[in-house]
N, C-alpha and C. Protein backbone atom coordinates (compact mmCIF):
# COMPACT_ATOMS: atom_id res chain seq x y z
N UNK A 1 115.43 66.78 -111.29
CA UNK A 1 116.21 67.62 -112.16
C UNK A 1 115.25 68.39 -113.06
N UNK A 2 115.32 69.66 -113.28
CA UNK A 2 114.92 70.73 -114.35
C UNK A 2 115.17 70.40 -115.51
N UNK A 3 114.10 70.07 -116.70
CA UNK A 3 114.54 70.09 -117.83
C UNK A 3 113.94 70.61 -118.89
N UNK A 4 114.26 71.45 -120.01
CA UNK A 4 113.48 72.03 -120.42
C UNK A 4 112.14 71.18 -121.48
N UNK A 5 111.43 71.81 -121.68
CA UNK A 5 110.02 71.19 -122.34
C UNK A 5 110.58 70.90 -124.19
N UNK A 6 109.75 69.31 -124.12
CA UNK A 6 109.99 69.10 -125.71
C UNK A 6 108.52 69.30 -125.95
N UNK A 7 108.25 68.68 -127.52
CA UNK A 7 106.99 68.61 -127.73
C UNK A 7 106.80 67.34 -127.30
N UNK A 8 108.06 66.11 -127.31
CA UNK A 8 107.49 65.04 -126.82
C UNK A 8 107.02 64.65 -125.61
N UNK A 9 106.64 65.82 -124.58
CA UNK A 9 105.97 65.31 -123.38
C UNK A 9 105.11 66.20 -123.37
N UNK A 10 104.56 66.85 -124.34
CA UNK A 10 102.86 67.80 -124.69
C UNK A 10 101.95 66.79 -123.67
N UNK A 11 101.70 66.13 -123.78
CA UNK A 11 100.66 65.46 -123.02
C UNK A 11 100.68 65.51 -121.26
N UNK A 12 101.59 65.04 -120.97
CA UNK A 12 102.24 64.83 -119.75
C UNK A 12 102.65 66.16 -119.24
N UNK A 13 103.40 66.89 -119.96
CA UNK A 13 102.48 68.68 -119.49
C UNK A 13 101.29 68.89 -119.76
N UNK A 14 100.24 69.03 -120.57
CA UNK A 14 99.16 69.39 -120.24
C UNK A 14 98.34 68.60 -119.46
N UNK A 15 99.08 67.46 -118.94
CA UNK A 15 97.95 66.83 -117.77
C UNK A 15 98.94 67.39 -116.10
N UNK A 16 99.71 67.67 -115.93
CA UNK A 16 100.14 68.66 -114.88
C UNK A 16 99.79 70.40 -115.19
N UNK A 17 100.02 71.05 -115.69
CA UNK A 17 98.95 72.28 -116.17
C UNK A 17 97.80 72.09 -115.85
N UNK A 18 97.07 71.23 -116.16
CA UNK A 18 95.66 71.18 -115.97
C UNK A 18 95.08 70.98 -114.03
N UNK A 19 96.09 70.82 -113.83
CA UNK A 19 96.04 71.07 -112.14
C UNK A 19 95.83 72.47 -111.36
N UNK A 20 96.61 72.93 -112.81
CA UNK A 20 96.75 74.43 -111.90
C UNK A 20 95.21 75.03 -112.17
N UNK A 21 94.65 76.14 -111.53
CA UNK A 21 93.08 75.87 -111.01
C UNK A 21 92.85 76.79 -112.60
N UNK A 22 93.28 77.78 -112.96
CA UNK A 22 92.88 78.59 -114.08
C UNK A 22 93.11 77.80 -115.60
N UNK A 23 93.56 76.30 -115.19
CA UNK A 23 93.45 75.79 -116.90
C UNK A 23 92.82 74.92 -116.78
N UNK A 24 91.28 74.47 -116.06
CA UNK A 24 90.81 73.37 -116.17
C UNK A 24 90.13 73.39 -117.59
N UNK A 25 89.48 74.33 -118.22
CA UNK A 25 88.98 74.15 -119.52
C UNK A 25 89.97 73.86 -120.72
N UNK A 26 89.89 73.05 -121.48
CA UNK A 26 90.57 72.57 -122.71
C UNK A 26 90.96 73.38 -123.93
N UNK A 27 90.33 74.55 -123.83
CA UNK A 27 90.39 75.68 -124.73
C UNK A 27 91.83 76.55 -124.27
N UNK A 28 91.34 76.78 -122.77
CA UNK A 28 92.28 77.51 -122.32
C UNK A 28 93.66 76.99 -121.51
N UNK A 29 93.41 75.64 -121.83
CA UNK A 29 94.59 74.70 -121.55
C UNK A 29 95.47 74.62 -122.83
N UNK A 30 94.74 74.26 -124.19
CA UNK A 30 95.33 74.38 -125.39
C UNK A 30 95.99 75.74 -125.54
N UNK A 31 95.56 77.07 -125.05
CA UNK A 31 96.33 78.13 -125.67
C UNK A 31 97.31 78.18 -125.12
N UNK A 32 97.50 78.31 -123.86
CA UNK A 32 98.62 78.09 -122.85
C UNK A 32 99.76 77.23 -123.22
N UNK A 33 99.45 76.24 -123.32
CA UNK A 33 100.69 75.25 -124.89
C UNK A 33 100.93 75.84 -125.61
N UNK A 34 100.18 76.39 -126.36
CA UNK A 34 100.74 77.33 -127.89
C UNK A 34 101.78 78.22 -127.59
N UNK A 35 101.01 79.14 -126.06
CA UNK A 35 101.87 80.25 -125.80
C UNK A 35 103.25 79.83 -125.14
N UNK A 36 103.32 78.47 -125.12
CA UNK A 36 104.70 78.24 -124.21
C UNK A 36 105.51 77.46 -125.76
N UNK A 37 104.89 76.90 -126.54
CA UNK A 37 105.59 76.71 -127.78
C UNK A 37 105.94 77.40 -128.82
N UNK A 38 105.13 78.44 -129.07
CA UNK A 38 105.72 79.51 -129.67
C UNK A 38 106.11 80.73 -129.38
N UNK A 39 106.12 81.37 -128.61
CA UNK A 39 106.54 82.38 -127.65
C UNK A 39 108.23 82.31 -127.45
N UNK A 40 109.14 82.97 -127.40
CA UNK A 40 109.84 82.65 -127.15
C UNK A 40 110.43 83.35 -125.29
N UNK A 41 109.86 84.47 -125.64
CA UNK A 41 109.60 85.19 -123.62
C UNK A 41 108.85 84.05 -122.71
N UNK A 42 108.76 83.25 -123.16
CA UNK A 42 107.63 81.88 -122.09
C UNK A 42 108.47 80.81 -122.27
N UNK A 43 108.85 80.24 -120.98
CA UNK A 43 109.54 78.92 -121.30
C UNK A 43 109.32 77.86 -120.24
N UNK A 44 108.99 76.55 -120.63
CA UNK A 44 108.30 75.64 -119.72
C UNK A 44 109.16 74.14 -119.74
N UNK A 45 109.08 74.24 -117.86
CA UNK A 45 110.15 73.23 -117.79
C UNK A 45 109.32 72.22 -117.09
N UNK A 46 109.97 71.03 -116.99
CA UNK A 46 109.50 69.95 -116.18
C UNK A 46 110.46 69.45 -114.97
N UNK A 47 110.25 68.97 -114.27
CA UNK A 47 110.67 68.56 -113.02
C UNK A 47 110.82 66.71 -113.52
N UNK A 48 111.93 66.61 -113.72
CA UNK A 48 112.59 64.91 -113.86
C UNK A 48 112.99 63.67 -112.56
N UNK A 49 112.56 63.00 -111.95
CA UNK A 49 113.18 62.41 -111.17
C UNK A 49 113.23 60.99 -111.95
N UNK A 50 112.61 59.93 -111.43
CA UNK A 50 112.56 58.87 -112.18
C UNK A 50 111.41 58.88 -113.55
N UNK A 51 110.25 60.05 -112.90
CA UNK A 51 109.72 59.85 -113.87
C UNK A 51 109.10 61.70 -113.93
N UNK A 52 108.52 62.11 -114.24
CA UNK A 52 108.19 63.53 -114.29
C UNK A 52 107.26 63.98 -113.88
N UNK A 53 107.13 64.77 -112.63
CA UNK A 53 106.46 64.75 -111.68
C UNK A 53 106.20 66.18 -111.13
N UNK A 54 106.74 67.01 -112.15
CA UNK A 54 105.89 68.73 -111.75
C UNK A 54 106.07 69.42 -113.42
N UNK A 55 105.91 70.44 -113.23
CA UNK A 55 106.40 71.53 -114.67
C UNK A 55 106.32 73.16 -114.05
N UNK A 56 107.33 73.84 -114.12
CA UNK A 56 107.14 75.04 -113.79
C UNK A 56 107.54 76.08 -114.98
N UNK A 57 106.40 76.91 -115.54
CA UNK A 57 106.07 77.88 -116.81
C UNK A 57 107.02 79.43 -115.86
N UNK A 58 107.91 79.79 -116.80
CA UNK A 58 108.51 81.20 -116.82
C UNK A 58 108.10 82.31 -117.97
N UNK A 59 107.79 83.63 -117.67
CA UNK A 59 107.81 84.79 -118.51
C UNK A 59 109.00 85.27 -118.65
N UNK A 60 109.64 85.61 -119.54
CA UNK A 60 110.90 86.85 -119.43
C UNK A 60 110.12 88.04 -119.51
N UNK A 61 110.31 88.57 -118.45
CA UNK A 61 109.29 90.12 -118.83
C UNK A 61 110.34 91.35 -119.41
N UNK A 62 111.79 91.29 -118.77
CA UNK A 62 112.53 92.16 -119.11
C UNK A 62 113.64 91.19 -119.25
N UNK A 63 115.14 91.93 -119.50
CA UNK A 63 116.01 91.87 -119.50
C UNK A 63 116.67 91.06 -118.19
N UNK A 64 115.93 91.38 -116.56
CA UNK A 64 116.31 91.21 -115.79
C UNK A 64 115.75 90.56 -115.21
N UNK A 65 114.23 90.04 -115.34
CA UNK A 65 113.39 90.25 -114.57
C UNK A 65 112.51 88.59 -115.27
N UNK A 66 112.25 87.51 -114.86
CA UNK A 66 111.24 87.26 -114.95
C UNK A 66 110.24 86.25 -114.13
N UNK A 67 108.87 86.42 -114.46
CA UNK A 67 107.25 85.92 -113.90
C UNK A 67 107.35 84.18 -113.83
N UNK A 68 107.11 83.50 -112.44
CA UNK A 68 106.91 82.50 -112.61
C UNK A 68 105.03 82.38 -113.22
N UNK A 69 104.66 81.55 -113.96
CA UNK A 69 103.54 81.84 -114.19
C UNK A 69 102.65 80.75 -113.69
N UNK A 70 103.15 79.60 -113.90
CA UNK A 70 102.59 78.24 -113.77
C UNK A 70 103.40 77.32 -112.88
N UNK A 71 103.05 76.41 -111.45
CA UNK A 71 103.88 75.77 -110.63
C UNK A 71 102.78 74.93 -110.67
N UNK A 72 103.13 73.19 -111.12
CA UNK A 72 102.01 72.02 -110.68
C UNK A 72 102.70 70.93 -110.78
N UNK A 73 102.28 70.18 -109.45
CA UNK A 73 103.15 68.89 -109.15
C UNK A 73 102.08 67.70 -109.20
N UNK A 74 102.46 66.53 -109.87
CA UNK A 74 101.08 65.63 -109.58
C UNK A 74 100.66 65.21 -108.57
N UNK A 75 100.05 65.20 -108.75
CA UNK A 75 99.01 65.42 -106.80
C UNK A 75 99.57 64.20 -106.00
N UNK A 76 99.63 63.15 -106.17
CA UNK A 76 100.48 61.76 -106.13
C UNK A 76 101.88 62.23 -105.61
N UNK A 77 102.50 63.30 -105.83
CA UNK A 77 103.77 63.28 -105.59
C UNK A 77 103.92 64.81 -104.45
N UNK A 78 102.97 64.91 -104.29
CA UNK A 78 102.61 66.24 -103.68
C UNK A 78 103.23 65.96 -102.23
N UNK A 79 103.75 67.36 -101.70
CA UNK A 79 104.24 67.37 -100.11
C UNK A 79 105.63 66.42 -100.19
N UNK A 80 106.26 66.57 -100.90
CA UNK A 80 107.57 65.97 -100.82
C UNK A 80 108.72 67.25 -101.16
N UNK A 81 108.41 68.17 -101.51
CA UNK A 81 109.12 69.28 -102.17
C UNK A 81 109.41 69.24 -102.82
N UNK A 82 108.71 69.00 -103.94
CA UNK A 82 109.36 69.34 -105.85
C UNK A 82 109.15 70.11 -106.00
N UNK A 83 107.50 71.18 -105.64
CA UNK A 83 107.65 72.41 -105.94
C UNK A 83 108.81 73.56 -105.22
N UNK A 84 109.16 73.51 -104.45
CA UNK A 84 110.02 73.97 -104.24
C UNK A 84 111.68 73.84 -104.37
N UNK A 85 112.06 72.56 -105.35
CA UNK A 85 112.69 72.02 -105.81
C UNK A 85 113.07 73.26 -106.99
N UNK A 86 111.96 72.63 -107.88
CA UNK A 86 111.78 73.87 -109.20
C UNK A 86 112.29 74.93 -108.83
N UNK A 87 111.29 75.58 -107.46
CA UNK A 87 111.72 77.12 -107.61
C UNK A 87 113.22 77.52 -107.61
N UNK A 88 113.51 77.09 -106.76
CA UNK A 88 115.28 76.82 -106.28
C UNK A 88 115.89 76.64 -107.64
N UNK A 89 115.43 75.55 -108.19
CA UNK A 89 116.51 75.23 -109.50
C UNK A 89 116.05 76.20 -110.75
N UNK A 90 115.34 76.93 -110.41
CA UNK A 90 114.73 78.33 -111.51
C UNK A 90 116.13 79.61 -111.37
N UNK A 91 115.66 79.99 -110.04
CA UNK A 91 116.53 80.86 -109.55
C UNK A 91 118.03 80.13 -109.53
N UNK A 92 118.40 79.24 -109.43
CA UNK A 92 119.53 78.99 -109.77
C UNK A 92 120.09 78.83 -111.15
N UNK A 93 119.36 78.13 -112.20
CA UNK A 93 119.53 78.98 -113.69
C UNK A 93 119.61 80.30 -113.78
N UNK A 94 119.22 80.77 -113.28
CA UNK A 94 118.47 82.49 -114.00
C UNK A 94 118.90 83.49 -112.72
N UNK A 95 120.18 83.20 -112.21
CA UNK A 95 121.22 83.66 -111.08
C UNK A 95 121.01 85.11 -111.18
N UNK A 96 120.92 86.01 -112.47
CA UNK A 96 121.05 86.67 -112.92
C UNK A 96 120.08 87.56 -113.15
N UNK A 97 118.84 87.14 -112.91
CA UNK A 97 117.93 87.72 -113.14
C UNK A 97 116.73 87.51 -112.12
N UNK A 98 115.90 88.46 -111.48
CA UNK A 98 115.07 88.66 -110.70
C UNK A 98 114.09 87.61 -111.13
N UNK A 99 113.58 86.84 -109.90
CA UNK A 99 112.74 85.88 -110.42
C UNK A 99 111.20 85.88 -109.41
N UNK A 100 110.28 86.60 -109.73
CA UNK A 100 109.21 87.15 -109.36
C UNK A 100 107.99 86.27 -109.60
N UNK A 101 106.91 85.93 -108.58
CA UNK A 101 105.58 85.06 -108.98
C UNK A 101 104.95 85.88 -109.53
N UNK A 102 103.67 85.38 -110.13
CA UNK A 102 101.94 86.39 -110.56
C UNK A 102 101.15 85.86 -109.59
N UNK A 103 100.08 86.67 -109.85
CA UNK A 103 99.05 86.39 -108.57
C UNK A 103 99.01 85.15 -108.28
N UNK A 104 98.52 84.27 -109.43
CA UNK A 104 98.96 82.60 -109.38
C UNK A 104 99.49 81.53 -108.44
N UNK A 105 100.94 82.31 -108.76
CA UNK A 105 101.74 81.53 -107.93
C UNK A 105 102.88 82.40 -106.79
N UNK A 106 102.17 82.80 -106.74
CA UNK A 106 102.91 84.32 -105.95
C UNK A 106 102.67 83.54 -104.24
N UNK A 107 101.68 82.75 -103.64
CA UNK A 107 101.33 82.31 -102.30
C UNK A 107 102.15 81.04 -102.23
N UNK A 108 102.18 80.48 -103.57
CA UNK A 108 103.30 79.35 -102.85
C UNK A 108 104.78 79.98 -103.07
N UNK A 109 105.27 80.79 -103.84
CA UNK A 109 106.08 81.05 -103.89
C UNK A 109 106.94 81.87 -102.47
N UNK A 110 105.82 82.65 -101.95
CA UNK A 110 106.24 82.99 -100.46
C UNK A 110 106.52 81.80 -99.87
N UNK A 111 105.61 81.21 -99.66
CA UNK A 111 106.10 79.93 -98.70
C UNK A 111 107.21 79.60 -99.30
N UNK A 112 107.86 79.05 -100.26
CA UNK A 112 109.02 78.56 -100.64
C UNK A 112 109.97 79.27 -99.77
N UNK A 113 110.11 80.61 -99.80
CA UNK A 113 110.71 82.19 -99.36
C UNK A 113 111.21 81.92 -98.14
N UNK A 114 109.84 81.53 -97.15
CA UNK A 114 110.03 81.41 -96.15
C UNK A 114 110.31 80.34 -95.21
N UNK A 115 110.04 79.49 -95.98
CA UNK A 115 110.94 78.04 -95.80
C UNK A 115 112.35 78.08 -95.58
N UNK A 116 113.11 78.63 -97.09
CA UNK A 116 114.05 78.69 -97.22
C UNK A 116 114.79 80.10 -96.28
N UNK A 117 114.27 80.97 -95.99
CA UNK A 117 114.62 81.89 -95.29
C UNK A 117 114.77 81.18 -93.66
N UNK A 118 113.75 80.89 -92.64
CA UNK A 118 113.71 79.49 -91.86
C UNK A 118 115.03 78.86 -91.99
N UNK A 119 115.58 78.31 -92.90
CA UNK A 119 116.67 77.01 -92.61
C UNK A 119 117.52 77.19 -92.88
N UNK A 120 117.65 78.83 -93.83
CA UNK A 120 118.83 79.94 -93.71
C UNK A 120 119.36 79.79 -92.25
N UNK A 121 118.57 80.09 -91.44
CA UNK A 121 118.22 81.17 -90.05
C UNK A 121 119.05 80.15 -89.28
N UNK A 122 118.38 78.76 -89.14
CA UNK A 122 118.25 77.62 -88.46
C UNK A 122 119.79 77.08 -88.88
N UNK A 123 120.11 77.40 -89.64
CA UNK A 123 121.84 77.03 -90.11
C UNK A 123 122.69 77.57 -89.90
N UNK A 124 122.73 78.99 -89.41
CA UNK A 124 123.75 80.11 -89.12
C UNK A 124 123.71 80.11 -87.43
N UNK A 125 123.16 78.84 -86.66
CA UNK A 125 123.28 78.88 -85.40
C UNK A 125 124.44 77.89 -84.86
């Protein structure tokens, strides 16, 4: 389950963040928190099962429109589909609004695409 970010799991997000390859330094892991805690266009969720096991970071860029920025699952829980869990349960919040990767996460996000496009395909037979 999608849930949105408290401060009480700061830690436990910044040790999934820190997976993703552009926040291994601590400087630039710390700002990235700031910008998802005070920002209000940035909003960072976690992935809930028994215990919490991804976090996926959103931009609102427009009105209509927004940037996945950040997708990281703990490596431990990896290849089961949570990341693509998230994406699904992103776009299903945000029904309403175009929901676009960054360079980032723009390669898994195709794959998600085409997964789900695949079992579209594979279901209408």
């Amino acid at each position: 389950m999608l849930i949105r970010y408290k401060k009480a799991f700061e830690k436990i997000a910044m040790g999934l963040l820190s997976f993703m390859p552009n926040e291994k330094e601590i400087k630039k892991l710390q700002q990235t928190m700031k910008q998802y805690e005070t920002d209000d266009q940035w909003q960072l969720f976690l992935w809930k099962e028994e215990d919490i096991t991804g976090l996926l970071g959103v931009q609102f860029i427009d009105e209509v429109t927004l940037q996945i920025q950040h997708i990281s699952v703990n490596p431990s829980h990896r290849h089961q589909g949570i990341g693509k869990r998230m994406v699904c349960a992103v776009r299903d919040l945000y029904q309403d609004k175009q929901v676009l990767p960054n360079a980032e996460t723009a390669g898994f996000v195709e794959r998600c695409d085409t997964v789900r496009f695949t079992q579209t395909e594979k279901g209408s037979d």
